[in-house]
Protein backbone atom coordinates (compact mmCIF):
# COMPACT_ATOMS: atom_id res chain seq x y z
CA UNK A 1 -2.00 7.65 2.89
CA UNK A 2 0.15 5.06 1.73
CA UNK A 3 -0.10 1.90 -0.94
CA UNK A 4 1.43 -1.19 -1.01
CA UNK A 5 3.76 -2.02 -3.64
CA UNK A 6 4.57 -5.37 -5.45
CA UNK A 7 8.36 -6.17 -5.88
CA UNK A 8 9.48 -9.56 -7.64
CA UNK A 9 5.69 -10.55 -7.09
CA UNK A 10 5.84 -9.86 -3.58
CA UNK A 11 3.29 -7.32 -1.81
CA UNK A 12 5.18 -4.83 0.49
CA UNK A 13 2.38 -4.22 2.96
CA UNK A 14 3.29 -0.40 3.88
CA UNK A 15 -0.20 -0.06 5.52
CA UNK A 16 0.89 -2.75 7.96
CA UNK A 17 3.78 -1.86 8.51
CA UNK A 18 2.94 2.07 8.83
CA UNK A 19 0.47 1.55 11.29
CA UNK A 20 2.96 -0.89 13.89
CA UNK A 21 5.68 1.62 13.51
CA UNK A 22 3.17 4.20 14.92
CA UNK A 23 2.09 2.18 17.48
CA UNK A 24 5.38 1.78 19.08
CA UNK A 25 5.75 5.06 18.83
CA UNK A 26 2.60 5.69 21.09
CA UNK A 27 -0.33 6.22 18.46
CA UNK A 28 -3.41 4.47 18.50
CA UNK A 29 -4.91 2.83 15.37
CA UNK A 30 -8.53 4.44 14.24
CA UNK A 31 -9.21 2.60 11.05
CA UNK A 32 -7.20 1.80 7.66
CA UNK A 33 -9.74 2.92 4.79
CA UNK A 34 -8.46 0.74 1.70
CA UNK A 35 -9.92 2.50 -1.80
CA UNK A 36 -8.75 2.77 -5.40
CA UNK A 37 -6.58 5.08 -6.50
CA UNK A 38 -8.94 7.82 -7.87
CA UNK A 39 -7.21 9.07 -11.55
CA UNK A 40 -4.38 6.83 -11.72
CA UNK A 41 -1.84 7.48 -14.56
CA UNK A 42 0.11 4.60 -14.06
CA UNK A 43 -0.41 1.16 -15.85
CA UNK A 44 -2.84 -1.63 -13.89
CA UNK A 45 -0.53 -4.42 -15.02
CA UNK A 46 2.97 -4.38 -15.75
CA UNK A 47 5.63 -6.64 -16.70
CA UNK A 48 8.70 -6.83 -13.99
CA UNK A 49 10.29 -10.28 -15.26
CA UNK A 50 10.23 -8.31 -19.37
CA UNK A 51 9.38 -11.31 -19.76
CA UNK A 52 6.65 -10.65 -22.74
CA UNK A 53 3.49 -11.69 -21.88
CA UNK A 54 4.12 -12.45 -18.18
CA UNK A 55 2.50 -9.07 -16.20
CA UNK A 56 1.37 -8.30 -12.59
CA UNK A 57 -0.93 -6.02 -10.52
CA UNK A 58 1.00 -2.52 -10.26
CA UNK A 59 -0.40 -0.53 -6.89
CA UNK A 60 -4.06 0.06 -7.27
CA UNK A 61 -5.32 1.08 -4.06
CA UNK A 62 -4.24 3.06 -1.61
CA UNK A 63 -4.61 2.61 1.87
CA UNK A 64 -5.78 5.69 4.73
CA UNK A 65 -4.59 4.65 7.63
CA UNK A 66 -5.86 6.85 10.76
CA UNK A 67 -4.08 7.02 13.84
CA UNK A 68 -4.54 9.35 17.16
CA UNK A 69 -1.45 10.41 19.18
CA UNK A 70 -2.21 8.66 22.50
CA UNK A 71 -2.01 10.55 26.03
């Protein structure tokens, strides 16, 4: 389970990059289940510039990526 996180307005796509590094390692990709994060204590928004009044998306869903260890 991993999410992908927003840095100076840029999306880090961990899911993406999870799944390729497992790949080259010999794992086969299932299925990535994207959902929202169930309970979350952290703000939806928040402002990285402090910059008032100028907010972005904070890491709202989390992605399940399956893999199987190939043969």
């Amino acid at each position: 389970m991993v999410g992908n996180r927003r840095v100076k307005g840029i999306e880090i796509p961990n899911d993406e990059i999870t799944r390729e590094f497992f790949e080259r390692e010999g794992f086969e990709h299932i299925k990535t289940i994207i959902r929202e994060i169930p309970n979350k204590r952290m703000p939806k928004r928040n402002s990285p510039s402090n910059i008032a009044g100028v907010t972005d998306t904070t890491m709202n869903h989390e992605y399940i990526v399956i893999l199987r260890k190939g043969k």
